[in-house]
PDB file of N, CA and C in Angstrom:
ATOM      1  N   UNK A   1     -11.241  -0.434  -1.879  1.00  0.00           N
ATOM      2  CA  UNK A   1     -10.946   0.928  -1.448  1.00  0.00           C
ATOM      3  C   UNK A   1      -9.462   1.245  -1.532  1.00  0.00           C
ATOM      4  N   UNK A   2      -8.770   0.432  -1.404  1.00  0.00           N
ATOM      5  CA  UNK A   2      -7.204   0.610  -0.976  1.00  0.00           C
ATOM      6  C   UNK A   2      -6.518   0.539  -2.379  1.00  0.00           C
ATOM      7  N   UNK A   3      -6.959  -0.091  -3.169  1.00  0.00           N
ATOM      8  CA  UNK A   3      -6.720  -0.330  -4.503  1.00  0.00           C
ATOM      9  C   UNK A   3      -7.008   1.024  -5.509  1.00  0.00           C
ATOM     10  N   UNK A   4      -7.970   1.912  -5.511  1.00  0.00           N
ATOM     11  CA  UNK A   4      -8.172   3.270  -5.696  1.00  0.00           C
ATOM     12  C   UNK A   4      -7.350   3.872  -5.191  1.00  0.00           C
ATOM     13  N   UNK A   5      -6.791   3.916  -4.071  1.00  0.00           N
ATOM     14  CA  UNK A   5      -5.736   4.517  -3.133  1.00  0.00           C
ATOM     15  C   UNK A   5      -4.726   4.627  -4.067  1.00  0.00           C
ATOM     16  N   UNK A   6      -4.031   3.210  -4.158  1.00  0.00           N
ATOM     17  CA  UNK A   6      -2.088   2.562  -4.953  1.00  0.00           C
ATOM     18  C   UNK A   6      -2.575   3.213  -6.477  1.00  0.00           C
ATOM     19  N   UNK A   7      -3.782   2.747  -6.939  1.00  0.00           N
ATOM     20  CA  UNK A   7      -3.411   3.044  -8.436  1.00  0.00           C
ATOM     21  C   UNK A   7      -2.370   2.268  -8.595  1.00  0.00           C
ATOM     22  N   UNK A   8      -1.621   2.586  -9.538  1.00  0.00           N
ATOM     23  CA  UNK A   8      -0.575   1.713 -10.333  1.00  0.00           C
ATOM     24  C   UNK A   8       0.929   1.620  -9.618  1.00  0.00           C
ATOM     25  N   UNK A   9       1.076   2.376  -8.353  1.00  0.00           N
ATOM     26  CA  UNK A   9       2.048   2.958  -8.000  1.00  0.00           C
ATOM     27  C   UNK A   9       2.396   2.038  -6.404  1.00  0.00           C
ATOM     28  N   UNK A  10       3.680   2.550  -6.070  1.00  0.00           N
ATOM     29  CA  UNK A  10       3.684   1.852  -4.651  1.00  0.00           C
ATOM     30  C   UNK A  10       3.509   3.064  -3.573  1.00  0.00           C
ATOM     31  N   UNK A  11       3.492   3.068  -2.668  1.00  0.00           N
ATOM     32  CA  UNK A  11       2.983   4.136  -1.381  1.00  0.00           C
ATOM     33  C   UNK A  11       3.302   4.017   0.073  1.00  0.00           C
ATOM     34  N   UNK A  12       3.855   4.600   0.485  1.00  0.00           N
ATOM     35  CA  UNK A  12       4.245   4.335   1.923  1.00  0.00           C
ATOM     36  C   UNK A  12       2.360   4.148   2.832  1.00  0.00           C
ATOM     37  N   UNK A  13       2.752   2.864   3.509  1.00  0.00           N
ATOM     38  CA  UNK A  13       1.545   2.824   4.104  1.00  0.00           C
ATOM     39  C   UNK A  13       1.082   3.629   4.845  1.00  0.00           C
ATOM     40  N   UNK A  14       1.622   4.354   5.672  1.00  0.00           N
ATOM     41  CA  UNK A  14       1.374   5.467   6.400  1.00  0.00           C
ATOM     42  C   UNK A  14       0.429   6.202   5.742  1.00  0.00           C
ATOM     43  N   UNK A  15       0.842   6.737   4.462  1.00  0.00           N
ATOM     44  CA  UNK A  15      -0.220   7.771   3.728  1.00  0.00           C
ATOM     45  C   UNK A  15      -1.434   6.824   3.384  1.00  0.00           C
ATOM     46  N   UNK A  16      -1.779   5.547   3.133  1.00  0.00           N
ATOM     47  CA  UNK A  16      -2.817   4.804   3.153  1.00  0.00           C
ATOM     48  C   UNK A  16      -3.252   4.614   3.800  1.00  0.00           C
ATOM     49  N   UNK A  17      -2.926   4.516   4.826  1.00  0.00           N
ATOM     50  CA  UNK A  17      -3.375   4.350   6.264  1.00  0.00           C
ATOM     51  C   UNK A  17      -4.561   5.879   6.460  1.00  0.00           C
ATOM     52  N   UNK A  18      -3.345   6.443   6.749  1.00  0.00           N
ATOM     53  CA  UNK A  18      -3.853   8.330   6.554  1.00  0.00           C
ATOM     54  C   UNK A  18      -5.137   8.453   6.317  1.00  0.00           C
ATOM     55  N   UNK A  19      -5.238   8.128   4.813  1.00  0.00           N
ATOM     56  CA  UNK A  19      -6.185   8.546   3.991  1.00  0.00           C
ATOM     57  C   UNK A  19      -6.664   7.808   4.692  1.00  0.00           C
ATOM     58  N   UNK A  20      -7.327   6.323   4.054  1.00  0.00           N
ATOM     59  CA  UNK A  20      -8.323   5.673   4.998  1.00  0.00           C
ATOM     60  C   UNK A  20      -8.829   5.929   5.734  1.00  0.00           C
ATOM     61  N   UNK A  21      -8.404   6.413   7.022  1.00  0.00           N
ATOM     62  CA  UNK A  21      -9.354   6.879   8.144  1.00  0.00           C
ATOM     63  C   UNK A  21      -9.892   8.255   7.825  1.00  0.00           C
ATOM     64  N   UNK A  22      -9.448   9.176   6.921  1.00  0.00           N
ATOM     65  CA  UNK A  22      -9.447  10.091   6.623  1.00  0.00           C
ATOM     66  C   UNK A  22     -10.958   9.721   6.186  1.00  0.00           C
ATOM     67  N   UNK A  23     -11.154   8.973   5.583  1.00  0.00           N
ATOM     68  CA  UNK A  23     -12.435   8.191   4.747  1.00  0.00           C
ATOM     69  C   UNK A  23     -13.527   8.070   5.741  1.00  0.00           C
ATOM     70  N   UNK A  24     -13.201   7.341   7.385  1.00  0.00           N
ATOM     71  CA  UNK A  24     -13.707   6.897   8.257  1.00  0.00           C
ATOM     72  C   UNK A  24     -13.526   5.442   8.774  1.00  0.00           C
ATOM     73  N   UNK A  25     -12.919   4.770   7.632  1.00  0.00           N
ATOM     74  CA  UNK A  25     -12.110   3.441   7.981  1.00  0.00           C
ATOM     75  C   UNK A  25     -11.837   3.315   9.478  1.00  0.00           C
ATOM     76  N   UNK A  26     -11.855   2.002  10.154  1.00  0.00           N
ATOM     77  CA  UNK A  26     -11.047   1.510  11.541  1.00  0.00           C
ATOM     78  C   UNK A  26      -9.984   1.151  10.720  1.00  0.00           C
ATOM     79  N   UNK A  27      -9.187   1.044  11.777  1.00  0.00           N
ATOM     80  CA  UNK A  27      -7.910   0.051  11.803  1.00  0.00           C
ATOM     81  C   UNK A  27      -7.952  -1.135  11.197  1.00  0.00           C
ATOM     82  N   UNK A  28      -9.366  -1.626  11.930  1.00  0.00           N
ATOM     83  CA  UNK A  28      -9.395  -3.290  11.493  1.00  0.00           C
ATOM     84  C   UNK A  28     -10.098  -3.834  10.276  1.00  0.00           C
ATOM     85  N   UNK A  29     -10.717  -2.817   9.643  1.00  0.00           N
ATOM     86  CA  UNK A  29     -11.373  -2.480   8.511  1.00  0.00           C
ATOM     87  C   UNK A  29      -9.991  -2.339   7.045  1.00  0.00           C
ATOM     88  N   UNK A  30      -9.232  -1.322   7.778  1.00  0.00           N
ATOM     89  CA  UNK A  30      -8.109  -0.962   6.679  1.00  0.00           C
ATOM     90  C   UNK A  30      -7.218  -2.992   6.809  1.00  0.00           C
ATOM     91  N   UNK A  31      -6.815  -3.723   7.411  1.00  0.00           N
ATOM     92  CA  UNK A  31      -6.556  -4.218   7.566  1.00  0.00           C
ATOM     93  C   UNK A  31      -7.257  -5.248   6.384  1.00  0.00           C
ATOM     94  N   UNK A  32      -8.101  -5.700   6.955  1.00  0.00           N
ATOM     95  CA  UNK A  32      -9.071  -6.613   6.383  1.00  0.00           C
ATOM     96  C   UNK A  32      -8.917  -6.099   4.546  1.00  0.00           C
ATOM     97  N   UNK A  33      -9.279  -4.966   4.647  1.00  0.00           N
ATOM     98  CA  UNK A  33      -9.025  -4.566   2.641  1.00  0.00           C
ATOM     99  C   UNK A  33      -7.568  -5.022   2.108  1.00  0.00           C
ATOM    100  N   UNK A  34      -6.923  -4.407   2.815  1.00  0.00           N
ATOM    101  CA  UNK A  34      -5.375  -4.858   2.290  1.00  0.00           C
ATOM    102  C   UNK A  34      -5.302  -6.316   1.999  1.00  0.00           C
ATOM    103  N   UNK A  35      -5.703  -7.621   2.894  1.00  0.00           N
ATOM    104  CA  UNK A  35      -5.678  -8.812   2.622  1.00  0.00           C
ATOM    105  C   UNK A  35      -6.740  -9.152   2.013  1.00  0.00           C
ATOM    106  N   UNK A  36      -8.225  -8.994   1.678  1.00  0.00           N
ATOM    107  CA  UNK A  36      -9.310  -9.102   1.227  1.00  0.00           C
ATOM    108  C   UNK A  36      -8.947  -8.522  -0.423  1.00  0.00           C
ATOM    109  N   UNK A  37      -8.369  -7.475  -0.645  1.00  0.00           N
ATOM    110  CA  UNK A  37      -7.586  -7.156  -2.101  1.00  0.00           C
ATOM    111  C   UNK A  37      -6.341  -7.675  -2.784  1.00  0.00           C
ATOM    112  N   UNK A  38      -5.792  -8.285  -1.935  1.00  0.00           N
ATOM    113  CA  UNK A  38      -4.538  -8.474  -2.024  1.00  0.00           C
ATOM    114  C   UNK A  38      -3.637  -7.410  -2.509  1.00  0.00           C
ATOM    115  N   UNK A  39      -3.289  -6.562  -1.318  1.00  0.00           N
ATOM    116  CA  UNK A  39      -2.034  -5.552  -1.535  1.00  0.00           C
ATOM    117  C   UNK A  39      -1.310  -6.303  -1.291  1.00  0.00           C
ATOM    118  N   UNK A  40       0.036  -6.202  -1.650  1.00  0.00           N
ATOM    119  CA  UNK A  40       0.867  -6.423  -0.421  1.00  0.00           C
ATOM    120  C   UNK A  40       2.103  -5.802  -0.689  1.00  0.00           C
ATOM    121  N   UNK A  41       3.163  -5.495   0.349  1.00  0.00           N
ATOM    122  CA  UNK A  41       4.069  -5.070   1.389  1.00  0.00           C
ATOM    123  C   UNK A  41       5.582  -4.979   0.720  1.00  0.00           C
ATOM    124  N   UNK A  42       6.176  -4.088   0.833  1.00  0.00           N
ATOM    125  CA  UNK A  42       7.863  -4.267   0.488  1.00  0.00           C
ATOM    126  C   UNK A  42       8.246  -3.192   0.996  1.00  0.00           C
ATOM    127  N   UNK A  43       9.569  -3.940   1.467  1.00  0.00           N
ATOM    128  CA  UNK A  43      10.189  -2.963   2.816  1.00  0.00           C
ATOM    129  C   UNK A  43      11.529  -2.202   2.316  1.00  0.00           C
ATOM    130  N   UNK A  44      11.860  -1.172   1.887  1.00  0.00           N
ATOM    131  CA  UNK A  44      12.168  -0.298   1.802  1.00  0.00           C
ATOM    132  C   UNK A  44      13.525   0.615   2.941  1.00  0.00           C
ATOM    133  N   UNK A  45      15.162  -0.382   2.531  1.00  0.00           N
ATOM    134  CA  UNK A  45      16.025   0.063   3.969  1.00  0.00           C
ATOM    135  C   UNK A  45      17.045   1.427   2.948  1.00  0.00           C
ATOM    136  N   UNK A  46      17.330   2.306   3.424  1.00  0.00           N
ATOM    137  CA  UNK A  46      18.174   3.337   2.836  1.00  0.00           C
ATOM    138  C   UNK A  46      19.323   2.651   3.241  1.00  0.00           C
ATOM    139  N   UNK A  47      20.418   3.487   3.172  1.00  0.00           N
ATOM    140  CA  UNK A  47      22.059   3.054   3.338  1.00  0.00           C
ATOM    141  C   UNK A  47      22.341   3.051   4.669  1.00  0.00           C
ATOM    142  N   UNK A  48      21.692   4.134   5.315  1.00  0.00           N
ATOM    143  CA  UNK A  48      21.481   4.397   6.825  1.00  0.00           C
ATOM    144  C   UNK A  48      20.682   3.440   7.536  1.00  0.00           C
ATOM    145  N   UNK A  49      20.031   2.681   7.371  1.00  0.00           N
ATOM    146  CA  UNK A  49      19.139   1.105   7.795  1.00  0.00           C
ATOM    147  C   UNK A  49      17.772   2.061   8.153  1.00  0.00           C
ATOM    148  N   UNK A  50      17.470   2.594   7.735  1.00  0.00           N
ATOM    149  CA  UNK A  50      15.872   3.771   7.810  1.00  0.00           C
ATOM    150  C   UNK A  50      15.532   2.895   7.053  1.00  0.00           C
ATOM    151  N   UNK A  51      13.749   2.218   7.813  1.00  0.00           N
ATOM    152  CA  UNK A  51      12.902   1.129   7.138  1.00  0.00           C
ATOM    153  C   UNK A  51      11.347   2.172   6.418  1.00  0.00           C
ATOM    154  N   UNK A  52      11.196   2.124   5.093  1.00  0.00           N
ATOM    155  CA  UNK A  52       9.400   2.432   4.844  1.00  0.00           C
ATOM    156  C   UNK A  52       8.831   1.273   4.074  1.00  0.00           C
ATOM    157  N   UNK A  53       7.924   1.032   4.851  1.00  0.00           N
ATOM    158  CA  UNK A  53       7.117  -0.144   4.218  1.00  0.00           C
ATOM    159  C   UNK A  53       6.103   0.771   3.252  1.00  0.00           C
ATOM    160  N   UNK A  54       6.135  -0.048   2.284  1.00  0.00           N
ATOM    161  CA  UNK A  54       4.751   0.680   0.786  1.00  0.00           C
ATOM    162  C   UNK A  54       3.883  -0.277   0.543  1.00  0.00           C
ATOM    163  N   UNK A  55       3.056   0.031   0.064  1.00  0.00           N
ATOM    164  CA  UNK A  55       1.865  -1.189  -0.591  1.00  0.00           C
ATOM    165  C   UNK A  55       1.759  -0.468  -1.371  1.00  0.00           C
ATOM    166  N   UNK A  56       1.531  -1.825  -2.534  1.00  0.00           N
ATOM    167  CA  UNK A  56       1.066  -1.713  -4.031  1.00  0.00           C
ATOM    168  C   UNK A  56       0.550  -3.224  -4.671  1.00  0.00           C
ATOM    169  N   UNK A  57      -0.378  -3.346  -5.263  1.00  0.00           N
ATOM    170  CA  UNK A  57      -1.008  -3.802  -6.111  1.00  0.00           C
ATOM    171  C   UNK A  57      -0.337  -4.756  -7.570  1.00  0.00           C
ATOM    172  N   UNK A  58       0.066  -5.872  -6.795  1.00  0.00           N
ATOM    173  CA  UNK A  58       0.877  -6.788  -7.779  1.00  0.00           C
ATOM    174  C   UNK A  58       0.557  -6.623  -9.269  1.00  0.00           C
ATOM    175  N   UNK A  59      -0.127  -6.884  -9.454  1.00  0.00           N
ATOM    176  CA  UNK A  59      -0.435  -7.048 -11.240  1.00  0.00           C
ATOM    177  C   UNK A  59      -0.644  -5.496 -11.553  1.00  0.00           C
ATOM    178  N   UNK A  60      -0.868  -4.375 -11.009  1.00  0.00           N
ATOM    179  CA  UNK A  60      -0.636  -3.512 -11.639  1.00  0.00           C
ATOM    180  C   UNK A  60       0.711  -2.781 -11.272  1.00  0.00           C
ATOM    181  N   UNK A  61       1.466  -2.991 -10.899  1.00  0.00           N
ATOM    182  CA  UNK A  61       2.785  -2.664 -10.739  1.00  0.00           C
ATOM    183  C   UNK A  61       3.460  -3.343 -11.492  1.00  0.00           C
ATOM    184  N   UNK A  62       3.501  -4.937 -11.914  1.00  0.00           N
ATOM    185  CA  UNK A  62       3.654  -5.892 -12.998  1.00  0.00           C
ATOM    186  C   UNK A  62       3.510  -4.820 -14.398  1.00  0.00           C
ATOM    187  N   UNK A  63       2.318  -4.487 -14.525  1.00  0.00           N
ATOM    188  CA  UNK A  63       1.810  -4.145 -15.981  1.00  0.00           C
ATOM    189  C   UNK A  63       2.658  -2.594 -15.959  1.00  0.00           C
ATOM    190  N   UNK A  64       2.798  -1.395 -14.963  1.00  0.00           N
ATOM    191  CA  UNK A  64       3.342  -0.687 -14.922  1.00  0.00           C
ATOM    192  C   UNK A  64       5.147  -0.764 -15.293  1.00  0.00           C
ATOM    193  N   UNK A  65       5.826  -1.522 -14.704  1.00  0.00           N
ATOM    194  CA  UNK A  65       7.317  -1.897 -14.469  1.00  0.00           C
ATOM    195  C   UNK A  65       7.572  -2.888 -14.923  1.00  0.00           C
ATOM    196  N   UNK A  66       6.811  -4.181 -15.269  1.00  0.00           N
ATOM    197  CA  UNK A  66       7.069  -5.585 -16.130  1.00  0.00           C
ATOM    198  C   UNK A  66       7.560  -5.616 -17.263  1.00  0.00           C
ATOM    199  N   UNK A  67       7.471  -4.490 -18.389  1.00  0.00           N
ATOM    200  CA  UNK A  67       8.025  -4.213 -19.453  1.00  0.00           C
ATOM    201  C   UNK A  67       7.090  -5.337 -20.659  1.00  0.00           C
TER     202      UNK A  67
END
């Protein structure tokens, strides 16, 4: 499910999150997909130390940006 979500791209989790329940997802449901798919996580600090965490989809972010 979460993987339809990223597509090829990275995403602040928040809006995955969002959606998801938007879907009807729990919490512990969205959880479980993220590690059950293997998303995973990169944290995101501006100059100002403002943190957004994104998920995206290793091998297709690879095939997107890997060159």
């Amino acid at each position: 499910m979460i993987r339809e979500i990223l597509g090829s791209d990275f995403m602040d989790c928040e809006k995955v999150k969002e959606i998801c329940r938007s879907k009807g997802y729990k919490k512990s449901e969205i959880r479980e997909a993220k590690t059950s798919e293997g998303i995973k996580t990169f944290c995101l600090v501006s100059p100002e130390g403002k943190r957004k965490w994104l998920w995206f989809v290793p091998e297709r972010i690879w095939e997107k940006y890997g060159g």
